[in-house]
N, C-alpha and C. Protein backbone atom coordinates (compact mmCIF):
# COMPACT_ATOMS: atom_id res chain seq x y z
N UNK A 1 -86.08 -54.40 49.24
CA UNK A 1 -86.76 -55.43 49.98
C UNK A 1 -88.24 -55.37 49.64
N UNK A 2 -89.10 -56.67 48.99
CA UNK A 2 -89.87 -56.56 48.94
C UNK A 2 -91.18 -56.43 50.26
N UNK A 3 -92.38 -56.05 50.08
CA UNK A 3 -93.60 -55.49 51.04
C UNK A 3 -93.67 -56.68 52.11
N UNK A 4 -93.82 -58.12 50.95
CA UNK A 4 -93.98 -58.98 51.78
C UNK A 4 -92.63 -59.27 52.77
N UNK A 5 -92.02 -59.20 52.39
CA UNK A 5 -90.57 -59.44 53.10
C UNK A 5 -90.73 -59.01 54.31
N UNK A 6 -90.66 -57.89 54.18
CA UNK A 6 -91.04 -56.30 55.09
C UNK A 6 -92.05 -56.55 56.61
N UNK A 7 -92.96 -56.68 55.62
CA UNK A 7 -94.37 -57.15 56.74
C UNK A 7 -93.44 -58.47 57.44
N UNK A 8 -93.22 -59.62 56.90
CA UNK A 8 -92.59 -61.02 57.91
C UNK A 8 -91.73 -60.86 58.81
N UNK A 9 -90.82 -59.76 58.51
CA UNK A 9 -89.62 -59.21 58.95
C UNK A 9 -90.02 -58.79 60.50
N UNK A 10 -91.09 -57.83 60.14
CA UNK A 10 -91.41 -56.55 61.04
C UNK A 10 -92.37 -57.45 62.17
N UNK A 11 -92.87 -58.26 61.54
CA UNK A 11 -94.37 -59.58 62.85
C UNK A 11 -92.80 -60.33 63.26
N UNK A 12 -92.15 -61.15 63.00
CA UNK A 12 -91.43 -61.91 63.78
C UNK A 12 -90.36 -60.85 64.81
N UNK A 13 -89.95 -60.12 64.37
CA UNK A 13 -89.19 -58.92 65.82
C UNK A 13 -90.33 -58.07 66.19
N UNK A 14 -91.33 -57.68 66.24
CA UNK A 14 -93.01 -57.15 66.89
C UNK A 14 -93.27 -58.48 68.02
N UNK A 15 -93.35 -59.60 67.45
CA UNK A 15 -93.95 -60.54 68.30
C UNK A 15 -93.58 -61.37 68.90
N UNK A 16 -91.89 -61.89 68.33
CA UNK A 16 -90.57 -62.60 68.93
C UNK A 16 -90.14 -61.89 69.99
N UNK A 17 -89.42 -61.00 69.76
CA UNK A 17 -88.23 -60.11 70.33
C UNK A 17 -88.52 -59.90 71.99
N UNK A 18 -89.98 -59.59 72.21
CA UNK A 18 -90.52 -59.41 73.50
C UNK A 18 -89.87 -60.43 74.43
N UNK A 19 -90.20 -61.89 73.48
CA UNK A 19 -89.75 -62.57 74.48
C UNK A 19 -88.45 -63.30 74.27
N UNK A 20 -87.76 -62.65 73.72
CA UNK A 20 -86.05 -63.12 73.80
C UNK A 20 -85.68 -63.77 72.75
N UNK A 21 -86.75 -63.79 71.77
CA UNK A 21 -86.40 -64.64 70.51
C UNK A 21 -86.12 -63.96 69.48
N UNK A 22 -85.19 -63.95 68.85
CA UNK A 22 -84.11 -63.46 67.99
C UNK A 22 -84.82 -63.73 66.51
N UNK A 23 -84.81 -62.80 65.72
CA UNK A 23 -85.27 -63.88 63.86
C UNK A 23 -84.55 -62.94 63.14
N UNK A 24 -83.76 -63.77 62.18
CA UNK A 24 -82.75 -63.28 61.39
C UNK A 24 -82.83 -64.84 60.22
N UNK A 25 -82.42 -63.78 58.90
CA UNK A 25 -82.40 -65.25 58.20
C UNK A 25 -80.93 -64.96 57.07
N UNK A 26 -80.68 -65.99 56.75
CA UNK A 26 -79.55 -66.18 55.99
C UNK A 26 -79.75 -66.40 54.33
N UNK A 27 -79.35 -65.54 53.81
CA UNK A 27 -79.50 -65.81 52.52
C UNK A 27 -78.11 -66.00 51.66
N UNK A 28 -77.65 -67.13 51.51
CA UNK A 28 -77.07 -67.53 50.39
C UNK A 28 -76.91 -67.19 49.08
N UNK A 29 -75.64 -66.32 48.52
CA UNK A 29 -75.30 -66.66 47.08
C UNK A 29 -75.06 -68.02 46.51
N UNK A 30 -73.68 -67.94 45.77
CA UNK A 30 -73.32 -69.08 45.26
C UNK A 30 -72.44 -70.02 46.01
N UNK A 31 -73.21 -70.99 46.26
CA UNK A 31 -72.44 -71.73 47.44
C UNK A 31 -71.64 -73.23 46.28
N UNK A 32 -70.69 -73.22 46.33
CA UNK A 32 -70.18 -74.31 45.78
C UNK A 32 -70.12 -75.77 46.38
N UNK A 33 -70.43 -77.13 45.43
CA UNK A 33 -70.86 -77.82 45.90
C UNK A 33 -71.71 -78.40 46.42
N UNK A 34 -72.69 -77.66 46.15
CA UNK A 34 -74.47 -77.76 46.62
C UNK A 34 -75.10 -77.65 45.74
N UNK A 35 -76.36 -78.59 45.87
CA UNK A 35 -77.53 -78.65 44.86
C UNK A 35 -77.70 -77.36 43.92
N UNK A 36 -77.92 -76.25 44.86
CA UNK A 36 -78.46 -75.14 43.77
C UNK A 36 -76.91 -74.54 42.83
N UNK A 37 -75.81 -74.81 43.15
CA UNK A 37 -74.74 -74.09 42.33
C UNK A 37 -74.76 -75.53 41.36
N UNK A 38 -74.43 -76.80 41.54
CA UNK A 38 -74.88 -77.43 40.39
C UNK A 38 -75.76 -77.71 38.76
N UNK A 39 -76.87 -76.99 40.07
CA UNK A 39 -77.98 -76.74 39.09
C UNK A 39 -77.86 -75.34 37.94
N UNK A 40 -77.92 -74.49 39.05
CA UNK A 40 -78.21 -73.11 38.45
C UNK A 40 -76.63 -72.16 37.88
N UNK A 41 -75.29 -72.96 38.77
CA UNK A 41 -74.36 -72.25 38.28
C UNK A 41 -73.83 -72.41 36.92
N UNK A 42 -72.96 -71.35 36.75
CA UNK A 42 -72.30 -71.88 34.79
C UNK A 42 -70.41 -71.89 35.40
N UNK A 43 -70.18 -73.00 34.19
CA UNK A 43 -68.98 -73.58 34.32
C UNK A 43 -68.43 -73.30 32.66
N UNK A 44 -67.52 -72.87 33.32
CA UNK A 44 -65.99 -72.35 32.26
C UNK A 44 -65.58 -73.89 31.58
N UNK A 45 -64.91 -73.69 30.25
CA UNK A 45 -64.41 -74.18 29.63
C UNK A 45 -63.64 -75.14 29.98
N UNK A 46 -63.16 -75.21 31.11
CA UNK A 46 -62.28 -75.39 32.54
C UNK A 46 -63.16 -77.04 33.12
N UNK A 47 -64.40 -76.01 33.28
CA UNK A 47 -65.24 -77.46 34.11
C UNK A 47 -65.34 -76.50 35.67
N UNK A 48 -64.98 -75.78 35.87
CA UNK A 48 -64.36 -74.90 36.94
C UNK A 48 -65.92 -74.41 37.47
N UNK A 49 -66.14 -73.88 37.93
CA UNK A 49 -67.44 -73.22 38.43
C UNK A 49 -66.42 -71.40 38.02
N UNK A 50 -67.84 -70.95 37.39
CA UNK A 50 -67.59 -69.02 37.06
C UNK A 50 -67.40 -68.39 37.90
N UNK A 51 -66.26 -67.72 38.33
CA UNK A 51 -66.51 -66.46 39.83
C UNK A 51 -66.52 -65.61 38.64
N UNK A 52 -66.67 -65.32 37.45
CA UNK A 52 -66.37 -63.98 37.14
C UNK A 52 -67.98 -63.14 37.53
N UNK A 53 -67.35 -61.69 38.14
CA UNK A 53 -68.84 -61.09 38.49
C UNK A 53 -68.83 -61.35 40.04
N UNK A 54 -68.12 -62.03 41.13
CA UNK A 54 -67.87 -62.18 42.18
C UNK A 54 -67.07 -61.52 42.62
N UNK A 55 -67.65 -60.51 43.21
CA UNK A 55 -66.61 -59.54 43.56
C UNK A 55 -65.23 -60.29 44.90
N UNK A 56 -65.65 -60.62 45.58
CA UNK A 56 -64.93 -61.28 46.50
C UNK A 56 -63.63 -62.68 45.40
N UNK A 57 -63.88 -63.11 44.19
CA UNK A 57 -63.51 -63.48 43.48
C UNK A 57 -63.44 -65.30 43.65
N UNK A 58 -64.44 -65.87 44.34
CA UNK A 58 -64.96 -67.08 44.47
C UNK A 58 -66.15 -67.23 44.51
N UNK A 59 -66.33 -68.50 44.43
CA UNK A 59 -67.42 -68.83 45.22
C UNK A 59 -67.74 -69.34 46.94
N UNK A 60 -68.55 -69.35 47.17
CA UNK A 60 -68.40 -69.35 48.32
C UNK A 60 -68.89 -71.10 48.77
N UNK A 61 -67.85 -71.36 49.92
CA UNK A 61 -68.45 -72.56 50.93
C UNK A 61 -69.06 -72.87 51.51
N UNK A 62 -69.50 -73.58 51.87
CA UNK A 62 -70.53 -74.42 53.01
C UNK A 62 -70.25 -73.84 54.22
N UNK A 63 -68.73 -73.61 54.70
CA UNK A 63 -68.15 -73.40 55.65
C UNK A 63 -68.55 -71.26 56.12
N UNK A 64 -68.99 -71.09 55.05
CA UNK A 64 -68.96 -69.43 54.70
C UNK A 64 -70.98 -69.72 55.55
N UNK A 65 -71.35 -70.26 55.50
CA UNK A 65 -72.86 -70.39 56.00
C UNK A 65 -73.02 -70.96 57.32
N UNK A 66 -71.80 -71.96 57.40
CA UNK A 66 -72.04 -72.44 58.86
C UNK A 66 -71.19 -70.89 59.76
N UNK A 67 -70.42 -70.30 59.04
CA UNK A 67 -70.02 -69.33 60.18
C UNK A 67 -70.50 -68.79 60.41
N UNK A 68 -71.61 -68.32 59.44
CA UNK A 68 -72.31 -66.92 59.51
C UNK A 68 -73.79 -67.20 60.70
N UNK A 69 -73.84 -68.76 60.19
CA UNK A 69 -74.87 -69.31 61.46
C UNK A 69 -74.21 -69.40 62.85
N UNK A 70 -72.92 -69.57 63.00
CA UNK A 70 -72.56 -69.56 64.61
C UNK A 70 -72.11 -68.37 64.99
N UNK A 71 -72.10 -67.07 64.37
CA UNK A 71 -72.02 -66.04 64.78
C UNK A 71 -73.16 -65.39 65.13
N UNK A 72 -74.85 -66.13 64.16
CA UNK A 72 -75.92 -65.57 64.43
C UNK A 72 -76.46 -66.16 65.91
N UNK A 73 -75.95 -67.22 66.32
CA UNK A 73 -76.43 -68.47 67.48
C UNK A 73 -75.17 -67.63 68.67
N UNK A 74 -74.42 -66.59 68.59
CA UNK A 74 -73.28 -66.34 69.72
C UNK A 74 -73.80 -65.17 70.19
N UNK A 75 -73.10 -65.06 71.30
CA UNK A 75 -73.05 -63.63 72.48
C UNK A 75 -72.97 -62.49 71.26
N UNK A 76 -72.19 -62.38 70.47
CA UNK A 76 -71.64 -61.41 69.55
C UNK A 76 -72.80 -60.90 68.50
N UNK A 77 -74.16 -61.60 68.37
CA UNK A 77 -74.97 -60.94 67.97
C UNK A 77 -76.42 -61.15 68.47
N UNK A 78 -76.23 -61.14 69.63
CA UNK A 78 -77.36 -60.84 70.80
C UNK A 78 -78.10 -59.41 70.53
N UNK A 79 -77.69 -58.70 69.98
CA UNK A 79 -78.42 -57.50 69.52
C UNK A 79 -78.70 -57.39 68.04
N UNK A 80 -78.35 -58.42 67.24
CA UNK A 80 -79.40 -58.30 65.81
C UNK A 80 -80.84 -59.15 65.50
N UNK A 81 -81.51 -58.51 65.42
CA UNK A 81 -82.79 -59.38 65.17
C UNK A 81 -83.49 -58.82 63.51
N UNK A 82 -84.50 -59.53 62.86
CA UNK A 82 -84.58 -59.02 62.07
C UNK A 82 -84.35 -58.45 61.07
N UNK A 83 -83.38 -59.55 60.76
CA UNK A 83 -82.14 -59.16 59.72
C UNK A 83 -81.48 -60.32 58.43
N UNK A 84 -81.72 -60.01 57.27
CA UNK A 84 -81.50 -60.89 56.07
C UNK A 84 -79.85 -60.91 56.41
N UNK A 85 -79.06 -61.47 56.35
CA UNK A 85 -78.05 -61.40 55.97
C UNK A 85 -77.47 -62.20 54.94
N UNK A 86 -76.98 -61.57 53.84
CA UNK A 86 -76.48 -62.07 52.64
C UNK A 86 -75.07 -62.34 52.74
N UNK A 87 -74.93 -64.04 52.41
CA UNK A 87 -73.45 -64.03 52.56
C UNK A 87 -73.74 -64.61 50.90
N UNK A 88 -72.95 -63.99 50.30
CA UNK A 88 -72.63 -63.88 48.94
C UNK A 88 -71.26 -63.67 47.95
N UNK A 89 -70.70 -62.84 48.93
CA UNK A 89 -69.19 -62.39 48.35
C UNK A 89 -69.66 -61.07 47.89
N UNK A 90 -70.32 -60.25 47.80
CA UNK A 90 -70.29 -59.01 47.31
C UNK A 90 -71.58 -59.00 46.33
N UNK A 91 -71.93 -60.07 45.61
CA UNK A 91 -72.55 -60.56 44.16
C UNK A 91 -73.91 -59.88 44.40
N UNK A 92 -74.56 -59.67 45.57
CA UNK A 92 -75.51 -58.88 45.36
C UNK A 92 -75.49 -57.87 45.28
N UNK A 93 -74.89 -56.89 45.90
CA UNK A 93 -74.77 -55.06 45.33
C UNK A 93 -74.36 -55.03 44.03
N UNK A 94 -74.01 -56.09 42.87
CA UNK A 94 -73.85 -55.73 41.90
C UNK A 94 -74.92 -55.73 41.06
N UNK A 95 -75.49 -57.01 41.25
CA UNK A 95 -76.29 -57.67 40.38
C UNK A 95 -77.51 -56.65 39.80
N UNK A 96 -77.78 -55.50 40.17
CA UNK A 96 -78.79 -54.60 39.74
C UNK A 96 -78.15 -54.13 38.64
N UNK A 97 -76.91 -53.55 38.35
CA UNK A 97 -76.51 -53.08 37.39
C UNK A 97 -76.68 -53.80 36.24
N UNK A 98 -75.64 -55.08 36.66
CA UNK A 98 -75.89 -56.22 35.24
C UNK A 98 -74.51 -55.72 34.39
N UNK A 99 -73.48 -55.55 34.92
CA UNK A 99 -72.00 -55.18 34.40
C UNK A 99 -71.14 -55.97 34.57
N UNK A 100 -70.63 -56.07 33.94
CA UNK A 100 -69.32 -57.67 34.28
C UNK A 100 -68.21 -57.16 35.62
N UNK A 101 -68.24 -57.16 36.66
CA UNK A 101 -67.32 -56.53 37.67
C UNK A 101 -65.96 -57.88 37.16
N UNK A 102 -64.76 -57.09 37.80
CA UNK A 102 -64.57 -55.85 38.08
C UNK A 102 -63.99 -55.28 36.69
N UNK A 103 -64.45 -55.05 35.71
CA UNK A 103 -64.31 -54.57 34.73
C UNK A 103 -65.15 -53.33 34.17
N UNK A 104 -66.01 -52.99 35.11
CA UNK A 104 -66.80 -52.33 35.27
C UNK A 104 -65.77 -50.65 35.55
N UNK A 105 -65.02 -51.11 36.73
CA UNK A 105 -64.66 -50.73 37.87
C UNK A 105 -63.27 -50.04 37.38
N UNK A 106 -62.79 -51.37 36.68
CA UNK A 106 -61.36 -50.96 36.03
C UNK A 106 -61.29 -50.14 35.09
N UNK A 107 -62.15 -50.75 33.84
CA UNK A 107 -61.91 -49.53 32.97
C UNK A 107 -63.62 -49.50 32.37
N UNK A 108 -64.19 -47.91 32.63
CA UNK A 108 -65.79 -47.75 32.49
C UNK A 108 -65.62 -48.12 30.87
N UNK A 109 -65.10 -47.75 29.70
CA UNK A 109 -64.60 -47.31 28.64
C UNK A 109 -65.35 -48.63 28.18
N UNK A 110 -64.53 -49.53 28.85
CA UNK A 110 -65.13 -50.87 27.93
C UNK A 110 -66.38 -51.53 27.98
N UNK A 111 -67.25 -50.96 29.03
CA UNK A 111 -68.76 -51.40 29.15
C UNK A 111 -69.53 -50.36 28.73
N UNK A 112 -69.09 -49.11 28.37
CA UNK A 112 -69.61 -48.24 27.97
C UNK A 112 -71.11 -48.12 26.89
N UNK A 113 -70.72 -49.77 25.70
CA UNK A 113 -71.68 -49.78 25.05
C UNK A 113 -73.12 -50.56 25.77
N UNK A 114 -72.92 -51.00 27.00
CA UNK A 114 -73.58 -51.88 27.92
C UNK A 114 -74.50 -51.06 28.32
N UNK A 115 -74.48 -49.73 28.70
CA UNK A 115 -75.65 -48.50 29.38
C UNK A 115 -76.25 -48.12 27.81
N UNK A 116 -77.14 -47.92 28.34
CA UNK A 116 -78.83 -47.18 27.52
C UNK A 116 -77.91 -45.71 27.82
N UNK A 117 -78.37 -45.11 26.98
CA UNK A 117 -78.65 -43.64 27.32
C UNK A 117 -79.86 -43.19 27.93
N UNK A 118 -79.49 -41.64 28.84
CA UNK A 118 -81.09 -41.46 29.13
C UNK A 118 -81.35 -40.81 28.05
N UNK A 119 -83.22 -40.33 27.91
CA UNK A 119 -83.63 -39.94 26.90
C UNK A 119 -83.79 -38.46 27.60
């Protein structure tokens, strides 16, 4: 998480929270059917939109953001504040590596030439 992040994070539950106001934000992977997966996603041979590298093995819906918003708006998370939540399918804990999942996972052997050595 970046500093700035950090600092926005830490002033809106410091200066919200006192008085009953909740801040949490939603961050979106690849949402299908929306401007930014149009734009920015890649499409298979197919025409298909790519899950490969999605660990959850789609992409995700519209419907995957409105839930995650009426669970943030319910009784059931009256005690999170201050909190990114990534609905993504998994796609961000990977994405640091930069490995084709789940092939990664299945067999190391074949990405093997993909890692640097250390020196």
């Amino acid at each position: 998480m970046s500093e700035h992040r950090k600092d926005r994070t830490y002033m809106s539950v410091q200066h919200c929270t006192i008085k009953g106001i909740r801040s949490n934000v939603i961050a979106p992977g690849p949402i299908g059917g929306t401007e930014g997966m149009d734009r920015l996603g890649t499409k298979g041979a197919d025409g298909l939109q790519n899950i490969r590298g999605i660990p959850a093995g789609r992409v995700g819906d519209v419907r995957d953001i409105s839930n995650t918003t009426v669970f943030l708006f319910s009784d059931a998370a009256s005690f999170i504040t201050g909190h990114v939540i990534v609905v993504d399918g998994g796609n961000e804990h990977l994405r640091t590596f930069g490995l084709p999942y789940p092939e990664a996972v299945l067999d190391p052997q074949s990405v093997k030439a993909l890692i640097k050595p250390r020196l």
